[in-house]
PDB file of N, CA and C in Angstrom:
ATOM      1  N   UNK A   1     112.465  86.676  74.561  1.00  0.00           N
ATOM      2  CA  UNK A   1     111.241  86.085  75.075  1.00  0.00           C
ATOM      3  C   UNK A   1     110.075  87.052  74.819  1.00  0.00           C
ATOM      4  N   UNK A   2     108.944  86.266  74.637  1.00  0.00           N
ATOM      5  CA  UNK A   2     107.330  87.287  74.233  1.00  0.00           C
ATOM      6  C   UNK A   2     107.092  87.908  75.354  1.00  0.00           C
ATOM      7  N   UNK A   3     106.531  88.818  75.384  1.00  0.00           N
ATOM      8  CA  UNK A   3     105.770  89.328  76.610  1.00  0.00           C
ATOM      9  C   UNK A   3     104.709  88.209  77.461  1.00  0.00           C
ATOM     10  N   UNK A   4     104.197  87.877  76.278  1.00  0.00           N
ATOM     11  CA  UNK A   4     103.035  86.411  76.603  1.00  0.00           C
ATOM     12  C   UNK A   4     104.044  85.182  77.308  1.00  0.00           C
ATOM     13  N   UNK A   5     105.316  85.139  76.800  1.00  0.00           N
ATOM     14  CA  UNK A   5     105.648  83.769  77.561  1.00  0.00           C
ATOM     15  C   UNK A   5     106.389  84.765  79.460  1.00  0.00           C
ATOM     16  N   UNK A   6     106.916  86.129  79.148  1.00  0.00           N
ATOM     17  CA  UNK A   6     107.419  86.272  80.167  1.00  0.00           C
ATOM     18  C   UNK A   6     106.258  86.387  81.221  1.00  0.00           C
ATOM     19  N   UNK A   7     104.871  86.916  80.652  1.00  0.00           N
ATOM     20  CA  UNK A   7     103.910  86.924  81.892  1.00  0.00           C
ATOM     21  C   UNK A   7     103.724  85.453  82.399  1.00  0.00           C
ATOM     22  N   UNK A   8     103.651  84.582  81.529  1.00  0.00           N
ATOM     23  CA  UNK A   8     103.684  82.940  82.027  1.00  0.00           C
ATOM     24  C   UNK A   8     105.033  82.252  83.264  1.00  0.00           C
ATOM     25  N   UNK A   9     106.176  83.163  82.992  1.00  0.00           N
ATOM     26  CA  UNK A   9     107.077  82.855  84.296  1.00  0.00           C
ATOM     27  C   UNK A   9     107.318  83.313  84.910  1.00  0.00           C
ATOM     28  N   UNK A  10     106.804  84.976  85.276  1.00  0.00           N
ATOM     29  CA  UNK A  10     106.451  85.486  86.146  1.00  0.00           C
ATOM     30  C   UNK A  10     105.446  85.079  87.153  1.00  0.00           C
ATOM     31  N   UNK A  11     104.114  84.922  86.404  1.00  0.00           N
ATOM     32  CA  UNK A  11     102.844  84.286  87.387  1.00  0.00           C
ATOM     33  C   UNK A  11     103.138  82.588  88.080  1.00  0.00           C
ATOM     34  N   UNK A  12     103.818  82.147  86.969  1.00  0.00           N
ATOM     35  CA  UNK A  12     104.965  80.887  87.454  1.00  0.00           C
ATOM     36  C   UNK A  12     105.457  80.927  89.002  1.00  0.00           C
ATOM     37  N   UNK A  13     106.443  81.428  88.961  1.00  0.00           N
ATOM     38  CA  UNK A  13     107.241  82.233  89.604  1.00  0.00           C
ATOM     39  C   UNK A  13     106.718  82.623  91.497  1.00  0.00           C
ATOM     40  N   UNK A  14     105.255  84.004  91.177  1.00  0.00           N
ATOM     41  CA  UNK A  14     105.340  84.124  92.269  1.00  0.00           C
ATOM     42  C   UNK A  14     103.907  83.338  92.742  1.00  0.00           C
ATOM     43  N   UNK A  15     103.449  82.474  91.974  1.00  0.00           N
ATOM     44  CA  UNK A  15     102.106  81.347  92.470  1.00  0.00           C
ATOM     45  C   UNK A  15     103.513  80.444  93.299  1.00  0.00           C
ATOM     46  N   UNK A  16     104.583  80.175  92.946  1.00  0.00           N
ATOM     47  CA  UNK A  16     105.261  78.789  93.062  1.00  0.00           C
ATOM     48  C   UNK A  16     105.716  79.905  94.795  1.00  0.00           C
ATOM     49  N   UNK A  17     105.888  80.694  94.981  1.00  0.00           N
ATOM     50  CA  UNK A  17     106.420  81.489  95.919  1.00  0.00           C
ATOM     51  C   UNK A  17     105.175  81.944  97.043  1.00  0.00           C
ATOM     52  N   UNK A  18     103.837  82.302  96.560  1.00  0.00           N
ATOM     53  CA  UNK A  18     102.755  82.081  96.988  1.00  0.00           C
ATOM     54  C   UNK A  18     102.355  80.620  98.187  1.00  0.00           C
ATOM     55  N   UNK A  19     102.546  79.671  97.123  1.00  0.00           N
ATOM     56  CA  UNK A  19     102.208  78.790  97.265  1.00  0.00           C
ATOM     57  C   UNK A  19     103.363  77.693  98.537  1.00  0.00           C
ATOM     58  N   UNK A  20     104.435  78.098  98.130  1.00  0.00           N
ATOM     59  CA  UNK A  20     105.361  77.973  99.686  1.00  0.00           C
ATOM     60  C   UNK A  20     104.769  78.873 101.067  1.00  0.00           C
ATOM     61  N   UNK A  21     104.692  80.154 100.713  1.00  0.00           N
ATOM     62  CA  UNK A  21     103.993  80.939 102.227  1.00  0.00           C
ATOM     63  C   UNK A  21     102.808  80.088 102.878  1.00  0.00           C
ATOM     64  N   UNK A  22     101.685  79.325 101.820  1.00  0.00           N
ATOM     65  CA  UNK A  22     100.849  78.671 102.564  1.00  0.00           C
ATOM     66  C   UNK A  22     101.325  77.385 103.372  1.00  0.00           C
ATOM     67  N   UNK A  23     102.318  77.137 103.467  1.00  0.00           N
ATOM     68  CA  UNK A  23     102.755  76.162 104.434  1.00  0.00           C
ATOM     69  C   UNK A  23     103.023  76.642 105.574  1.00  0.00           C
ATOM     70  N   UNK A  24     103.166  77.557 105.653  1.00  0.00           N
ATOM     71  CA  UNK A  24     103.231  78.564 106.779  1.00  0.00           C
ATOM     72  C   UNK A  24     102.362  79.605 107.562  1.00  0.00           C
ATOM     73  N   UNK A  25     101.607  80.256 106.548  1.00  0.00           N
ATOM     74  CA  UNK A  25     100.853  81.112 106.584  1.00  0.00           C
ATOM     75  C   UNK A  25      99.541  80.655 106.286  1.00  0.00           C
ATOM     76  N   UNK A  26      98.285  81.115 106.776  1.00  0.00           N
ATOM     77  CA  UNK A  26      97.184  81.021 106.455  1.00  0.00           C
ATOM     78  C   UNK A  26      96.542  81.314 104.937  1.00  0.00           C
ATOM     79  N   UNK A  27      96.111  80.711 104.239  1.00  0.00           N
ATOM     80  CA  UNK A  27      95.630  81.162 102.514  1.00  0.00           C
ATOM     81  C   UNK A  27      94.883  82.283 102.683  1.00  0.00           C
ATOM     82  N   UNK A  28      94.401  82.805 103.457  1.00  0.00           N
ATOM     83  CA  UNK A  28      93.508  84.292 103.242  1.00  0.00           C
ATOM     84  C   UNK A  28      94.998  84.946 103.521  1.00  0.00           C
ATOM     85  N   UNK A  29      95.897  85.186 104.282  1.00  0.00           N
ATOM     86  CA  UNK A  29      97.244  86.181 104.748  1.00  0.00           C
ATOM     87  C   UNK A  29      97.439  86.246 103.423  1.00  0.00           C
ATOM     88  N   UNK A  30      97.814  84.902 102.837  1.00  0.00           N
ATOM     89  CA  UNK A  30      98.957  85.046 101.787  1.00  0.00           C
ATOM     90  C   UNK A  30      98.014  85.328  99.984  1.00  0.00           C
ATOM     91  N   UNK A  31      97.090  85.121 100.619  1.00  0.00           N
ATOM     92  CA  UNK A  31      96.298  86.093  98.974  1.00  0.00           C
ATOM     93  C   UNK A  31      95.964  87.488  99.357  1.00  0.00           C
ATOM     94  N   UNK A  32      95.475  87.700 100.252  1.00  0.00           N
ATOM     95  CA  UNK A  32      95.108  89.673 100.709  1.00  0.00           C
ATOM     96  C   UNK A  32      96.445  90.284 100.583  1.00  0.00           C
ATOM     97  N   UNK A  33      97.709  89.594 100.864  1.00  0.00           N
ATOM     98  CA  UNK A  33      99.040  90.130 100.897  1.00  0.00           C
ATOM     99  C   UNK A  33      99.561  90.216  99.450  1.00  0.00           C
ATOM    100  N   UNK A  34      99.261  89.344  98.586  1.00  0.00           N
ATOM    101  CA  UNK A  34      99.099  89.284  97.259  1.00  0.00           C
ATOM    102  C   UNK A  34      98.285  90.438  96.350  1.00  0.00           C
ATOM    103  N   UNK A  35      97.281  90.329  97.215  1.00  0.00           N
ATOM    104  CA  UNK A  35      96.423  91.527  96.463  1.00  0.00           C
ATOM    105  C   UNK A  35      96.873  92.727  96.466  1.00  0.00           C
ATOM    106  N   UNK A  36      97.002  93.196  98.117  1.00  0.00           N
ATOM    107  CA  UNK A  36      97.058  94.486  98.770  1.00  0.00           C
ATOM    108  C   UNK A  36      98.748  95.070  97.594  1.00  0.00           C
ATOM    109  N   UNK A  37      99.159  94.177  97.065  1.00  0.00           N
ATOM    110  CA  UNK A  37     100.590  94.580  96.721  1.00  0.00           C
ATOM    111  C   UNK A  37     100.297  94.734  95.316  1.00  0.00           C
ATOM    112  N   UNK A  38      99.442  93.999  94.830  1.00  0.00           N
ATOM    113  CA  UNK A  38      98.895  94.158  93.157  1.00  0.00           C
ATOM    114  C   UNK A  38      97.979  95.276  93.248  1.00  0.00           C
ATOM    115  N   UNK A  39      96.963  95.541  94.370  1.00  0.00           N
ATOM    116  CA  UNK A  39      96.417  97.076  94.435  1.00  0.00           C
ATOM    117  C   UNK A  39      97.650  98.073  94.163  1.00  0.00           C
ATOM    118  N   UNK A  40      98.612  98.606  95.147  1.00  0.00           N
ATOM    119  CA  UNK A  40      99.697  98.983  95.069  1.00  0.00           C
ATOM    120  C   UNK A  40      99.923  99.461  93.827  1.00  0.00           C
ATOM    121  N   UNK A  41     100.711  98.329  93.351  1.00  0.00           N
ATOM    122  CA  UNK A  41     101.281  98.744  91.943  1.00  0.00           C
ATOM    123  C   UNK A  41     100.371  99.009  91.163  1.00  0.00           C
ATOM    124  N   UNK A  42      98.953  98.703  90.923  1.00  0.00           N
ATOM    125  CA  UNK A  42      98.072  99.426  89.937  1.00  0.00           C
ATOM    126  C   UNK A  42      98.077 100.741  90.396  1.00  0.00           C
ATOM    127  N   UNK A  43      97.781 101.125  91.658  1.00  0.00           N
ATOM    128  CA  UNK A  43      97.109 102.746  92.240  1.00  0.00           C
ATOM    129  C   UNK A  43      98.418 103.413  91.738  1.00  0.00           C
ATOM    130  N   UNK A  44      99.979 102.958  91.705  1.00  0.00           N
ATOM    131  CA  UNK A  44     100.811 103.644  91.551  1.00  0.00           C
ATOM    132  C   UNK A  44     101.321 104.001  89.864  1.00  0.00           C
ATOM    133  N   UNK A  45     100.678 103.044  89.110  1.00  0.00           N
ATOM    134  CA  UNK A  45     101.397 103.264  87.710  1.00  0.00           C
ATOM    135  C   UNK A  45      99.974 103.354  86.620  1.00  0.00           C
ATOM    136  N   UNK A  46      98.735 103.208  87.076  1.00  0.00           N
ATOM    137  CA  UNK A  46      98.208 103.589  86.806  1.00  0.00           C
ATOM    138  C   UNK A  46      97.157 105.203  86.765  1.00  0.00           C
ATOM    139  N   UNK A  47      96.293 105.239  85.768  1.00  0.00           N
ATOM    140  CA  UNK A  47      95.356 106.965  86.528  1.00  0.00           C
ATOM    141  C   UNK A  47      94.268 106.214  87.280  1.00  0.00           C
ATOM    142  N   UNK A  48      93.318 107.060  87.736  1.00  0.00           N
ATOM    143  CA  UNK A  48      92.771 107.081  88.559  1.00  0.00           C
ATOM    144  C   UNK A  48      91.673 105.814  87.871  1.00  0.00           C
ATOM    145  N   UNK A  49      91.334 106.535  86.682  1.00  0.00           N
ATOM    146  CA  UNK A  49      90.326 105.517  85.765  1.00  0.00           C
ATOM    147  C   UNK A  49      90.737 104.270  85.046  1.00  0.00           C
ATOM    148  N   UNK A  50      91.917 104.112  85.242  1.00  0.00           N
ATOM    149  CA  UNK A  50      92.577 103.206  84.892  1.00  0.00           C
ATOM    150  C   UNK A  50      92.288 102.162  85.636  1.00  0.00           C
ATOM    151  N   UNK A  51      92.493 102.713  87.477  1.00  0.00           N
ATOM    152  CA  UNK A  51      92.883 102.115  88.484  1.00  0.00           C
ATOM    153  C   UNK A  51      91.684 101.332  88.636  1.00  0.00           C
ATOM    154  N   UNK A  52      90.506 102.112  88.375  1.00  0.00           N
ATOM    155  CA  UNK A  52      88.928 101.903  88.473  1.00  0.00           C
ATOM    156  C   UNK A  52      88.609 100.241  87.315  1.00  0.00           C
ATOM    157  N   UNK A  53      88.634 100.455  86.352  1.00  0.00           N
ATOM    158  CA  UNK A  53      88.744  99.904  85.389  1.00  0.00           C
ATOM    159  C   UNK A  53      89.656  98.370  85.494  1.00  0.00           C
ATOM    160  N   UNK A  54      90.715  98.434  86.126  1.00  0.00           N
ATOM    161  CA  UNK A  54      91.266  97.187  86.855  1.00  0.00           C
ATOM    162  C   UNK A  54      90.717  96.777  87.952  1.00  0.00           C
ATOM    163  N   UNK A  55      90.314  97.433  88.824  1.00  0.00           N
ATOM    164  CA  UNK A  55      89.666  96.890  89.511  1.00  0.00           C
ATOM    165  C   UNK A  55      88.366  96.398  89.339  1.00  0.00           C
ATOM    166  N   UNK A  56      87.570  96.492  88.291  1.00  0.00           N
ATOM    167  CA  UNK A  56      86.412  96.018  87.847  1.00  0.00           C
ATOM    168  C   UNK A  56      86.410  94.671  87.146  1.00  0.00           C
ATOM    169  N   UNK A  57      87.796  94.874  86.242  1.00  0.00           N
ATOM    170  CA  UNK A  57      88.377  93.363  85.493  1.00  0.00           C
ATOM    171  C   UNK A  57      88.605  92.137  86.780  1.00  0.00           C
ATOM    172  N   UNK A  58      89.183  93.020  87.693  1.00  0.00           N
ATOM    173  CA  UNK A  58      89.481  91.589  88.801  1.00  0.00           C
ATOM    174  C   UNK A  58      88.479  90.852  89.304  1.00  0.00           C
ATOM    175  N   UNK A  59      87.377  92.234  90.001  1.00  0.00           N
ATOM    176  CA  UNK A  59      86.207  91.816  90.427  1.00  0.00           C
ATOM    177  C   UNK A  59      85.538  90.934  89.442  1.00  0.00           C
ATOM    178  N   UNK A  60      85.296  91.031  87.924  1.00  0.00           N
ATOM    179  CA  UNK A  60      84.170  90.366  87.272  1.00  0.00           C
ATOM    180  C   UNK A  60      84.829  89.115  86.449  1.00  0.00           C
ATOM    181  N   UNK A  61      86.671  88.596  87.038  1.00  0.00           N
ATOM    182  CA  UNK A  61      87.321  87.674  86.179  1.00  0.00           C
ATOM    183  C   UNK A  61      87.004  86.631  86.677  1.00  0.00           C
ATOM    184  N   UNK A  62      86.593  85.726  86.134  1.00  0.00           N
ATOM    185  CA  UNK A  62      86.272  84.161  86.080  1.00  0.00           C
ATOM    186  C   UNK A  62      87.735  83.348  86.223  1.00  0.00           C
ATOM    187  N   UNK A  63      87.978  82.810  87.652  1.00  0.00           N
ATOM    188  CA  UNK A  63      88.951  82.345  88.020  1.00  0.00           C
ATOM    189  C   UNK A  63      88.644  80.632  88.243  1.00  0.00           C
ATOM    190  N   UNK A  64      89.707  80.070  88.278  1.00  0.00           N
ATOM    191  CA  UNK A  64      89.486  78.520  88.657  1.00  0.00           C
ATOM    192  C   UNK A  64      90.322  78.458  89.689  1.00  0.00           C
ATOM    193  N   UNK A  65      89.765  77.613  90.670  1.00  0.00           N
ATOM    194  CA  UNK A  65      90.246  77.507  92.304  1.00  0.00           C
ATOM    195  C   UNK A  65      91.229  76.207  91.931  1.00  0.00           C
ATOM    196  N   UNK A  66      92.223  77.174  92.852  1.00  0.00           N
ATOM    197  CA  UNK A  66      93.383  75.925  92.871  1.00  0.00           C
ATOM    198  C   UNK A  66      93.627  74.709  93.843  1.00  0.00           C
ATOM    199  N   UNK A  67      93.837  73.827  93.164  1.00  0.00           N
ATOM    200  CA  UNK A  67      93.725  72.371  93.642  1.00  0.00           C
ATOM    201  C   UNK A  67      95.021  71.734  93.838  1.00  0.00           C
ATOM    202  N   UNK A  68      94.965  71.736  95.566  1.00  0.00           N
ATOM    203  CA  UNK A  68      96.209  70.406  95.719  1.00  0.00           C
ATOM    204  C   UNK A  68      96.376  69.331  94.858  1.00  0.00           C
ATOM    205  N   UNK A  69      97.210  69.104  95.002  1.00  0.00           N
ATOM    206  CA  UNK A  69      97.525  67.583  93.731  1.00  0.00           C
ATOM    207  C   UNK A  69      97.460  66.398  94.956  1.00  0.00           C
ATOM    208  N   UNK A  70      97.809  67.022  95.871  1.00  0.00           N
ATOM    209  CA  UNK A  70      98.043  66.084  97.257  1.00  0.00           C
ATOM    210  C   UNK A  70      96.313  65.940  97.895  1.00  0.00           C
ATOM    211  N   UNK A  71      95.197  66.709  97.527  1.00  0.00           N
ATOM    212  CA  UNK A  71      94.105  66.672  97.826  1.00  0.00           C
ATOM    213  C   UNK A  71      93.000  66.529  97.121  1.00  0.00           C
ATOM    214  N   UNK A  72      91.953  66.377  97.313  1.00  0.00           N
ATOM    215  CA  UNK A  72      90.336  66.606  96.251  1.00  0.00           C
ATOM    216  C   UNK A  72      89.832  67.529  96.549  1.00  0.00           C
ATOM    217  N   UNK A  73      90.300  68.537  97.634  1.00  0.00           N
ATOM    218  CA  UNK A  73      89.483  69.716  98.040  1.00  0.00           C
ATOM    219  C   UNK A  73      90.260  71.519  97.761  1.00  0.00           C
ATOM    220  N   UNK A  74      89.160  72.460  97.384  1.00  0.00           N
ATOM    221  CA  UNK A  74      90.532  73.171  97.513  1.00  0.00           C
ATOM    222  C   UNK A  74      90.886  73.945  98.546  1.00  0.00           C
ATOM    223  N   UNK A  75      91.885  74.500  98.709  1.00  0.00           N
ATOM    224  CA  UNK A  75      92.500  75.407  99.434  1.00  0.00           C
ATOM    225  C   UNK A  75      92.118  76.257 100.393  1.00  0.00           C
ATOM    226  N   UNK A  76      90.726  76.128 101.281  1.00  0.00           N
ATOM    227  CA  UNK A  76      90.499  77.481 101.741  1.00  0.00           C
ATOM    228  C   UNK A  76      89.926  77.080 103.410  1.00  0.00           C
TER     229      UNK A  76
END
């Protein structure tokens, strides 16, 4: 498998696992808990400027808000 298709069933994977906690959990818990763990592993395997540098990509990435299929509104 590509690297490109394994990042596709990974993010698969833990959105589909994500996305179960919000039946339970509040959507701000279960994305800050998401984050705080993707901070994590950057601060840990990355350098310092590295760390900087990802965190600038996140801040300035152009995301699309996810949409119930069961709703017209999203998630928040």
């Amino acid at each position: 498998m590509t690297k490109k298709n394994d990042l596709k069933e990974i993010y698969k994977k833990i959105f589909t696992e994500a996305a179960e906690h919000m039946r339970t959990y509040d959507v701000q818990m279960v994305a800050s808990t998401v984050m705080a763990i993707a901070m994590r592993l950057y601060k840990t395997h990355l350098t310092e400027e590295g760390f900087e540098e990802m965190m600038k990509a996140v801040k300035d990435a152009e995301v699309e808000p996810y949409y119930n299929k069961d709703e017209d509104d999203t998630i928040h």
